[in-house]
N, C-alpha and C. Protein backbone atom coordinates (compact mmCIF):
# COMPACT_ATOMS: atom_id res chain seq x y z
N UNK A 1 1.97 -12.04 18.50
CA UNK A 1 1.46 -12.06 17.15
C UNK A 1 0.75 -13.38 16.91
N UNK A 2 -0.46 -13.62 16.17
CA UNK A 2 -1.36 -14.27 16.02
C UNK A 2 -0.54 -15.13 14.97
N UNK A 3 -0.67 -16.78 14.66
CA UNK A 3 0.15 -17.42 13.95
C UNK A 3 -0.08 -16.97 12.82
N UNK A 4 0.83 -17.01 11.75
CA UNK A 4 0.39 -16.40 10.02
C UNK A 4 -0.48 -17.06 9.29
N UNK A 5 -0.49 -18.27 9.53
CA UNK A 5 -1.57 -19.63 9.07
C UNK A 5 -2.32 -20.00 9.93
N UNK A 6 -3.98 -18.88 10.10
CA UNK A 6 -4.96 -18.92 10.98
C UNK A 6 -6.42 -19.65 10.15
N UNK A 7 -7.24 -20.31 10.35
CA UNK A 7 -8.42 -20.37 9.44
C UNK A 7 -9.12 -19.07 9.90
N UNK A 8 -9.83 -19.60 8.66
CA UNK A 8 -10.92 -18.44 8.36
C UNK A 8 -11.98 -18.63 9.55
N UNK A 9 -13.35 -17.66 9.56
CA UNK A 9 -14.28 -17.77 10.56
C UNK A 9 -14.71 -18.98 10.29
N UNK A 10 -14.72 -19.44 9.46
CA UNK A 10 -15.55 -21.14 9.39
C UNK A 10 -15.16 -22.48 9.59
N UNK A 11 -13.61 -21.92 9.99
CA UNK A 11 -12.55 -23.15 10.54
C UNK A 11 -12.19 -23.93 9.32
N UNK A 12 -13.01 -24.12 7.70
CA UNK A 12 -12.83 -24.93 6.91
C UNK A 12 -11.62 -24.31 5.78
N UNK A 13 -11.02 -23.23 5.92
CA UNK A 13 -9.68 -22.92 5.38
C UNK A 13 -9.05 -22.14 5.20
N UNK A 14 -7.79 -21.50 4.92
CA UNK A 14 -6.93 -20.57 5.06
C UNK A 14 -7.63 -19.65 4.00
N UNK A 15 -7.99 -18.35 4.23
CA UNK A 15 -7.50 -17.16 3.18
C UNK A 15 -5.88 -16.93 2.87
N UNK A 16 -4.89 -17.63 2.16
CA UNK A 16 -3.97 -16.94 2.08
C UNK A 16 -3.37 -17.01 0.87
N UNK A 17 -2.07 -16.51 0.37
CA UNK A 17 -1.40 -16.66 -0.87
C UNK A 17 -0.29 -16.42 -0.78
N UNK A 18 0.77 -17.44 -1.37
CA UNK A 18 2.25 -17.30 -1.17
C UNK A 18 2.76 -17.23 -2.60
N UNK A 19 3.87 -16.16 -2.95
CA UNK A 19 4.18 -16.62 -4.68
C UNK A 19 5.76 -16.40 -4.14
N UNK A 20 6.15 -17.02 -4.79
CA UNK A 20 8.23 -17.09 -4.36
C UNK A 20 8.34 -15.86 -5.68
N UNK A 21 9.64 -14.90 -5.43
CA UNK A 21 10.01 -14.22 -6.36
C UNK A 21 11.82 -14.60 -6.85
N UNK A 22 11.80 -14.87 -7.87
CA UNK A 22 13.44 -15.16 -8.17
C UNK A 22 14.65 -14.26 -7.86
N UNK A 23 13.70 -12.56 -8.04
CA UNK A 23 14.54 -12.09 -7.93
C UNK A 23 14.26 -10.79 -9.02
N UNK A 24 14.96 -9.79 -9.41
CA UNK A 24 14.43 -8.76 -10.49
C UNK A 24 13.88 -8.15 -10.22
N UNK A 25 13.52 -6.81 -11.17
CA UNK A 25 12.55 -5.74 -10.77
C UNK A 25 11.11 -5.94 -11.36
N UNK A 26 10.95 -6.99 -12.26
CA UNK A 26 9.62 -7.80 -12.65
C UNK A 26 8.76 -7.89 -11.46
N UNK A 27 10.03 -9.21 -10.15
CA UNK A 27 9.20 -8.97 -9.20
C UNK A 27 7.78 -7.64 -8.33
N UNK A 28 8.13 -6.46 -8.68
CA UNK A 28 8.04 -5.48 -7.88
C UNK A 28 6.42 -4.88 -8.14
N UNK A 29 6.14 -5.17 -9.48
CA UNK A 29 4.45 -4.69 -10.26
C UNK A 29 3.53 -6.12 -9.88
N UNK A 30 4.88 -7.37 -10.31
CA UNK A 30 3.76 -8.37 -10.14
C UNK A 30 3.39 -8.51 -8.16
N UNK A 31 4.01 -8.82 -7.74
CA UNK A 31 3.68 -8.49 -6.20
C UNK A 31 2.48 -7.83 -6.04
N UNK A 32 2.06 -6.63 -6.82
CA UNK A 32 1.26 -6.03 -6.71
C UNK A 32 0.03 -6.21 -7.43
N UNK A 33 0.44 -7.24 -8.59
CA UNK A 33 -0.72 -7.65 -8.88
C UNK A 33 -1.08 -9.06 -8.60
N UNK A 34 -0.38 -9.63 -7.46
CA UNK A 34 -0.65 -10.49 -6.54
C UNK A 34 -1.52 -9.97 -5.07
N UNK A 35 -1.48 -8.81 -5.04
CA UNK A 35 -2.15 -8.40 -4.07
C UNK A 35 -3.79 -8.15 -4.43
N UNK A 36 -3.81 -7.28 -5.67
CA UNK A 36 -5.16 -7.28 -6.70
C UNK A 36 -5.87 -8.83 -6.62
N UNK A 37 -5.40 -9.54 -6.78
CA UNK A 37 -6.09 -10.74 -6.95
C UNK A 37 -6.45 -11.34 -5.52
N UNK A 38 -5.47 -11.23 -4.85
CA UNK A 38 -5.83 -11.83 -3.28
C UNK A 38 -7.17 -10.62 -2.81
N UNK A 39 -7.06 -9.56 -2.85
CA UNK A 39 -7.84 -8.95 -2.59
C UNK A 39 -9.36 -8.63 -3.24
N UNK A 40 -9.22 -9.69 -4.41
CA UNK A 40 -10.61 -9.80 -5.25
C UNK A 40 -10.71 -11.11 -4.10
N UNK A 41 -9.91 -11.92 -4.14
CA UNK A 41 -10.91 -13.08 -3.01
C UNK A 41 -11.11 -13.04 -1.54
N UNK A 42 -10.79 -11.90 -1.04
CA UNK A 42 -11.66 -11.13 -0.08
C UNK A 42 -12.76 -10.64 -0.18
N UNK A 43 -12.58 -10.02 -1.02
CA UNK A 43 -14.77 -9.67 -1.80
C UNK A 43 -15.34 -10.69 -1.86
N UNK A 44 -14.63 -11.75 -2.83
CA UNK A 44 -15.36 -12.73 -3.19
C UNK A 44 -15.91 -13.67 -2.22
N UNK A 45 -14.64 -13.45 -0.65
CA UNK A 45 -15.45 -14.63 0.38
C UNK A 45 -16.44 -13.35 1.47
N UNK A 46 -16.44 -12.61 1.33
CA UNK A 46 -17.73 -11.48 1.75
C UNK A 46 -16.72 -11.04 2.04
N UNK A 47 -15.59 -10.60 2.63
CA UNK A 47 -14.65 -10.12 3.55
C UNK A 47 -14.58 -8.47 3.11
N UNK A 48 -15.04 -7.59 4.10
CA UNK A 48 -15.44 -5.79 3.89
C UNK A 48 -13.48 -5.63 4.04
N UNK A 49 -13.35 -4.43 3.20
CA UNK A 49 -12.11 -4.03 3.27
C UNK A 49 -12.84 -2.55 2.35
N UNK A 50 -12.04 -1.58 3.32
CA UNK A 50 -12.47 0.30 2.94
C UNK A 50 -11.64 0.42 1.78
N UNK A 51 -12.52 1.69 1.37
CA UNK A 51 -12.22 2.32 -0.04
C UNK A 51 -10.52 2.21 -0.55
N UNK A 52 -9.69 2.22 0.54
CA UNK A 52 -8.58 2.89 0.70
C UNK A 52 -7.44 1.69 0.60
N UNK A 53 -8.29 0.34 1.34
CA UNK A 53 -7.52 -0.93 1.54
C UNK A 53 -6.62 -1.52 0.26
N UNK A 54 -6.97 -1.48 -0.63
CA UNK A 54 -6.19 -1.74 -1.79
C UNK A 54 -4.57 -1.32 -1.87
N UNK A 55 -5.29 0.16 -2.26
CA UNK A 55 -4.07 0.96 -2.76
C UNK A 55 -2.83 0.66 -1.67
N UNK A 56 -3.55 0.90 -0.63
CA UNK A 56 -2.92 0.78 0.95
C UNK A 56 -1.79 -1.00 0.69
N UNK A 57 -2.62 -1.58 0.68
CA UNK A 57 -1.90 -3.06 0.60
C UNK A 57 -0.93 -2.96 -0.20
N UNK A 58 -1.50 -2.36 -1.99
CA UNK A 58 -0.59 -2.54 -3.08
C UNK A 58 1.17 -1.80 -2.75
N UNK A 59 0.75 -0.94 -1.97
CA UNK A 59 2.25 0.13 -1.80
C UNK A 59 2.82 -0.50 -0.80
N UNK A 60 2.33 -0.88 0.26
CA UNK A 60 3.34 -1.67 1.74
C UNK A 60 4.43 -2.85 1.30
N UNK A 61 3.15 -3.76 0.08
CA UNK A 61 3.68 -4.67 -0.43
C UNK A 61 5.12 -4.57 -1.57
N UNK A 62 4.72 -3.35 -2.29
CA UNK A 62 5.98 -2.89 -2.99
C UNK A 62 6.97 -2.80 -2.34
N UNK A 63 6.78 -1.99 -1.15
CA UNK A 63 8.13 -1.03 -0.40
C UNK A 63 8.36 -2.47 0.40
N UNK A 64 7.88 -3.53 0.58
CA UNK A 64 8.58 -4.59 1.63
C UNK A 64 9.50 -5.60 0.58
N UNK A 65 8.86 -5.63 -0.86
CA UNK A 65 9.22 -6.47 -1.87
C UNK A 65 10.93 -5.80 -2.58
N UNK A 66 10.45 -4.53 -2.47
CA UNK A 66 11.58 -4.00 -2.80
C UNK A 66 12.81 -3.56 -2.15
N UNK A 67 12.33 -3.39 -0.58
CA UNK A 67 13.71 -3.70 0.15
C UNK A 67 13.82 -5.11 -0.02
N UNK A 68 13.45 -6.26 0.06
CA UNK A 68 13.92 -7.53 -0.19
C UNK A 68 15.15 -7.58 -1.37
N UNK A 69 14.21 -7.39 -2.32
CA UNK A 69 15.26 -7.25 -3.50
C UNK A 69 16.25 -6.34 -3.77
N UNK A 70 16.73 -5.46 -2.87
CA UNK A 70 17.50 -4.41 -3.00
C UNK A 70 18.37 -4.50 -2.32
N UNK A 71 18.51 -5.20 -1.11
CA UNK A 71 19.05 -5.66 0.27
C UNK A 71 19.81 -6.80 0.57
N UNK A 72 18.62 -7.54 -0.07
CA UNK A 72 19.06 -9.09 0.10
C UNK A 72 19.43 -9.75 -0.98
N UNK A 73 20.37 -11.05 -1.24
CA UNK A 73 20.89 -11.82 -2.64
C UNK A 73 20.15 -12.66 -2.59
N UNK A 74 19.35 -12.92 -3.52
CA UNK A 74 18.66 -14.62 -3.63
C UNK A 74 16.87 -13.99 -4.10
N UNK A 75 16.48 -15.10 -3.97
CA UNK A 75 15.33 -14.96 -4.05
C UNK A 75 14.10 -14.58 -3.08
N UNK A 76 12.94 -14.23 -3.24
CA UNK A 76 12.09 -13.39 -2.02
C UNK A 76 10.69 -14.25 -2.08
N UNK A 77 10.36 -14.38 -0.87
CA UNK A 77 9.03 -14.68 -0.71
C UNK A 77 7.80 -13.70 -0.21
N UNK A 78 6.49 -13.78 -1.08
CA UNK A 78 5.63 -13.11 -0.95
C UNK A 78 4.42 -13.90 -0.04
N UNK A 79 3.50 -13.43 1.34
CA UNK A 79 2.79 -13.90 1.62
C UNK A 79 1.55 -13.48 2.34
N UNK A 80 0.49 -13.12 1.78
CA UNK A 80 -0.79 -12.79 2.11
C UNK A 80 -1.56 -13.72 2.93
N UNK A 81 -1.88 -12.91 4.21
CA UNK A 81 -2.88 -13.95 5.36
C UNK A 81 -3.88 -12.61 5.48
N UNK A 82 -5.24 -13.47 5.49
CA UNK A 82 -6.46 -12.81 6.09
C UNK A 82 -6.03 -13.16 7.25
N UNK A 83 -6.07 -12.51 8.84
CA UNK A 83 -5.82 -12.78 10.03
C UNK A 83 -6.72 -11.61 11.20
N UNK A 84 -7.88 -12.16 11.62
CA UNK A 84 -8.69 -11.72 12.22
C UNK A 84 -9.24 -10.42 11.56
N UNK A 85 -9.27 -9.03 12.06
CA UNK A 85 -9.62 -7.93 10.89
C UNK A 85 -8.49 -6.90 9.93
N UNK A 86 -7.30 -7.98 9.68
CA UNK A 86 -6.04 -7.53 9.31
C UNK A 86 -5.58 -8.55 8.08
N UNK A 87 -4.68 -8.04 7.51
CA UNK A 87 -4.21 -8.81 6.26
C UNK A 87 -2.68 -8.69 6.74
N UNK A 88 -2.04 -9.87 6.81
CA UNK A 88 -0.54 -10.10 7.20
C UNK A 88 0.29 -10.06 5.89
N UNK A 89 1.13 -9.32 5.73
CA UNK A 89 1.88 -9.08 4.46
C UNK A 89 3.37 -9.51 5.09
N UNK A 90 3.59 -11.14 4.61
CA UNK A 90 5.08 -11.32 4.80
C UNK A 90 5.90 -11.67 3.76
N UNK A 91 6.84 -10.72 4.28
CA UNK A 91 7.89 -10.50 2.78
C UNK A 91 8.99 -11.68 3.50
N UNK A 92 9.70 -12.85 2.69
CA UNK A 92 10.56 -13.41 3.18
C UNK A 92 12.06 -13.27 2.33
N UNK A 93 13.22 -12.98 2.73
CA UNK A 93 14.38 -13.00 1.89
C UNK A 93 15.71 -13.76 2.58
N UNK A 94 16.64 -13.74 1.54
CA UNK A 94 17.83 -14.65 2.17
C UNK A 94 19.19 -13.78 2.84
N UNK A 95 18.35 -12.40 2.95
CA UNK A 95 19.40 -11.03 3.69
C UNK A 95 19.72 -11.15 5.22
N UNK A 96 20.82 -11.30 5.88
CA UNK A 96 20.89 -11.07 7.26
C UNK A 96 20.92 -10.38 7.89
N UNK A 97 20.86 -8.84 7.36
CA UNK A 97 20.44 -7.47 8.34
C UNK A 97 19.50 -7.51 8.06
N UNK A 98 18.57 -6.66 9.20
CA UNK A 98 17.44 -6.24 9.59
C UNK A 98 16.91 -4.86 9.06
N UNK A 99 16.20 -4.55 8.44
CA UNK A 99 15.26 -3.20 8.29
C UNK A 99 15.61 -1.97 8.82
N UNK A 100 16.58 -1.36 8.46
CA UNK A 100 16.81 0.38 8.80
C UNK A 100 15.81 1.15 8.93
N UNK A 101 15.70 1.59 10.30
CA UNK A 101 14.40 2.72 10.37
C UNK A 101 15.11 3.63 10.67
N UNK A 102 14.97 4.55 9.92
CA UNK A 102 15.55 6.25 9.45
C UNK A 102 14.95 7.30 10.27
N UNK A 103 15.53 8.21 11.26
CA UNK A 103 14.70 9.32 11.78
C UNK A 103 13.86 10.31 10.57
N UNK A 104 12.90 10.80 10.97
CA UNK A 104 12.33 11.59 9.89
C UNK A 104 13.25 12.95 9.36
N UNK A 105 12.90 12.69 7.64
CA UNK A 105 13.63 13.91 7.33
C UNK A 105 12.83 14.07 5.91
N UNK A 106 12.48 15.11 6.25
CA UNK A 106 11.68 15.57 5.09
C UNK A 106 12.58 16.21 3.69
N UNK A 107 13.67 16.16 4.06
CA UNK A 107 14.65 16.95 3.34
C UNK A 107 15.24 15.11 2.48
N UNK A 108 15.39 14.03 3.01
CA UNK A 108 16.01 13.63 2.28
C UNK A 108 15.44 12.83 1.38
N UNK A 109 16.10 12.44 0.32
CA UNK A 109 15.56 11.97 -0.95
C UNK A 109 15.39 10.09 -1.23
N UNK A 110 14.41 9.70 -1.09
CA UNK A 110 14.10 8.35 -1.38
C UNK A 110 14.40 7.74 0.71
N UNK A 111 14.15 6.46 0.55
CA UNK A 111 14.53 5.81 1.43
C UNK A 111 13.51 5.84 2.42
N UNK A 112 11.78 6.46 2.01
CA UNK A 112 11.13 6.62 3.01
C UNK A 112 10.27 5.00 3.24
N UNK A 113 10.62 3.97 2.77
CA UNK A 113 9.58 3.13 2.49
C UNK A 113 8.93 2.34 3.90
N UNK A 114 10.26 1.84 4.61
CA UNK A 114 9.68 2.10 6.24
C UNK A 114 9.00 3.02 6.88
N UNK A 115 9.07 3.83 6.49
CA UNK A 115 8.31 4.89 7.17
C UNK A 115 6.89 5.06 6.80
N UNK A 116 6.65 4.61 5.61
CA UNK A 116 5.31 4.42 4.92
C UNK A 116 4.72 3.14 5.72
N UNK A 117 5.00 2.23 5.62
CA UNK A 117 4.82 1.13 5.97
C UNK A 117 4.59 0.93 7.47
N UNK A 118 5.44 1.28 8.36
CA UNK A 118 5.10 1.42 9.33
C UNK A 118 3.73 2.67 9.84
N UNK A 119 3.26 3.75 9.09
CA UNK A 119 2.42 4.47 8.96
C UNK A 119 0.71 4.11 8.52
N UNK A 120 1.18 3.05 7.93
CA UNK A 120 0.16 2.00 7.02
C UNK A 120 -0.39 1.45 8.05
N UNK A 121 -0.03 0.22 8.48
CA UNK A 121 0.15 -0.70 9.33
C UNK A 121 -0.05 -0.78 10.93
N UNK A 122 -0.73 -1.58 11.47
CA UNK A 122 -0.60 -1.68 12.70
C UNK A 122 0.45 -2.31 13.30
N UNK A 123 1.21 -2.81 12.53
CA UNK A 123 2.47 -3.94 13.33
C UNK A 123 3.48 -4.50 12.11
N UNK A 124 4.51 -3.59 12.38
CA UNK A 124 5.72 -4.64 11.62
C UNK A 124 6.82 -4.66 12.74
N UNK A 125 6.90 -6.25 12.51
CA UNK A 125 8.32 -6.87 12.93
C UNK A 125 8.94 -7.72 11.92
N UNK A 126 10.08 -8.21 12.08
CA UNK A 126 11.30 -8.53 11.71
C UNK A 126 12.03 -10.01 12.74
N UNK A 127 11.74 -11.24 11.71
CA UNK A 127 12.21 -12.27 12.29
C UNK A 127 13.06 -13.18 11.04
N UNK A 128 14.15 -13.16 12.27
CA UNK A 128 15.61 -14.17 11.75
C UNK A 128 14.79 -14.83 11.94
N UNK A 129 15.23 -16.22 10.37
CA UNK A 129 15.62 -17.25 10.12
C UNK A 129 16.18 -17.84 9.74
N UNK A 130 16.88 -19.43 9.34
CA UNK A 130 17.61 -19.89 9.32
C UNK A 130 18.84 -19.47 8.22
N UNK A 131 17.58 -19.11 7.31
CA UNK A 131 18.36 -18.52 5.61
C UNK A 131 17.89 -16.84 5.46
N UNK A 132 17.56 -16.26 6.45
CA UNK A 132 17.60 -15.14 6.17
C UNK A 132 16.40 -14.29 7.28
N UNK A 133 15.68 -13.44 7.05
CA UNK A 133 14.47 -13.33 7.55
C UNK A 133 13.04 -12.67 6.97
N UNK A 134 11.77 -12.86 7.72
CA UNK A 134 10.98 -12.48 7.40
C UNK A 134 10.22 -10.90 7.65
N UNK A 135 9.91 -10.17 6.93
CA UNK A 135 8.96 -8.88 7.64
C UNK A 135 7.43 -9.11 7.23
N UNK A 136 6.96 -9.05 8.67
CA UNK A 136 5.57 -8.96 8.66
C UNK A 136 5.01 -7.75 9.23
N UNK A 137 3.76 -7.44 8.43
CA UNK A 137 3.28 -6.19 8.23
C UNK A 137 1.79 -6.38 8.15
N UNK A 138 1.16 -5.89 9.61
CA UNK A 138 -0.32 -6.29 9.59
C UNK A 138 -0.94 -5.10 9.34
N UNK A 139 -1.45 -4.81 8.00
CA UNK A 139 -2.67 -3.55 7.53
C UNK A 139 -4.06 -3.77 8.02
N UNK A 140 -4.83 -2.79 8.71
CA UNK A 140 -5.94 -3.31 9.00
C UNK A 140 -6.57 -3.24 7.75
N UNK A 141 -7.99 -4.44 7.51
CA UNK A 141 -8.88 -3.83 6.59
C UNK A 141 -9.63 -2.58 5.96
N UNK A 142 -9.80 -1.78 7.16
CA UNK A 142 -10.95 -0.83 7.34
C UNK A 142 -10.24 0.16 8.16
């Protein structure tokens, strides 16, 4: 995996955005309208992202924000990287299990959000750290 803090094509600075969440279900809309805004300054630095890229970002980012907060005690970190033709979505929390991936079942009710996400995405992993760990989730642009 490519480091999360890459420059941009012009070497002169990061596309990225980090917002800490305390905690709550407040967190869960604003996340998403942390993504709206990061993703207006992708337009804004020319950066092409398809019809679809938005919506796409706005939901991965929910379903990673909200297992954080559902999972884990403490507070959550949110973090957007432009990273080559991908946007790195890392969710950070203070939980020490890892991400349940569920066999498919069309029959059961809620709990699909990995499964979205990983469907989304070209790459999620899952890294311990000291106070908990991070999931990163690379959506392509296009």
């Amino acid at each position: 995996m490519t480091p999360a803090r890459r420059p941009d094509a012009t070497g002169s600075s990061v596309l990225s955005t980090t917002v800490d969440f305390k905690g709550g279900s407040a967190a869960i809309p604003a996340s998403r309208d942390v993504v709206q805004g990061f993703v207006g300054r992708l337009g804004e630095a020319g950066v092409p992202t398809s019809a679809e890229f938005l919506d796409a970002a706005r939901l991965v980012t929910s379903e990673l924000v909200t297992n954080a907060l559902r999972h884990a005690p403490g507070p959550c970190r949110l973090v957007l990287t432009l990273v080559e033709d991908q946007v790195e979505i890392a969710v950070s929390d203070t939980g020490e299990g890892f991400p349940t991936f569920l066999p498919r079942d069309p029959l059961r009710v809620g709990r699909h959000g990995l499964e979205i996400v990983t469907r989304l995405c070209d790459e999620v992993i899952t890294k311990p750290h000291a106070q908990g760990k991070t999931v990163y989730a690379r959506l392509p642009l296009s």
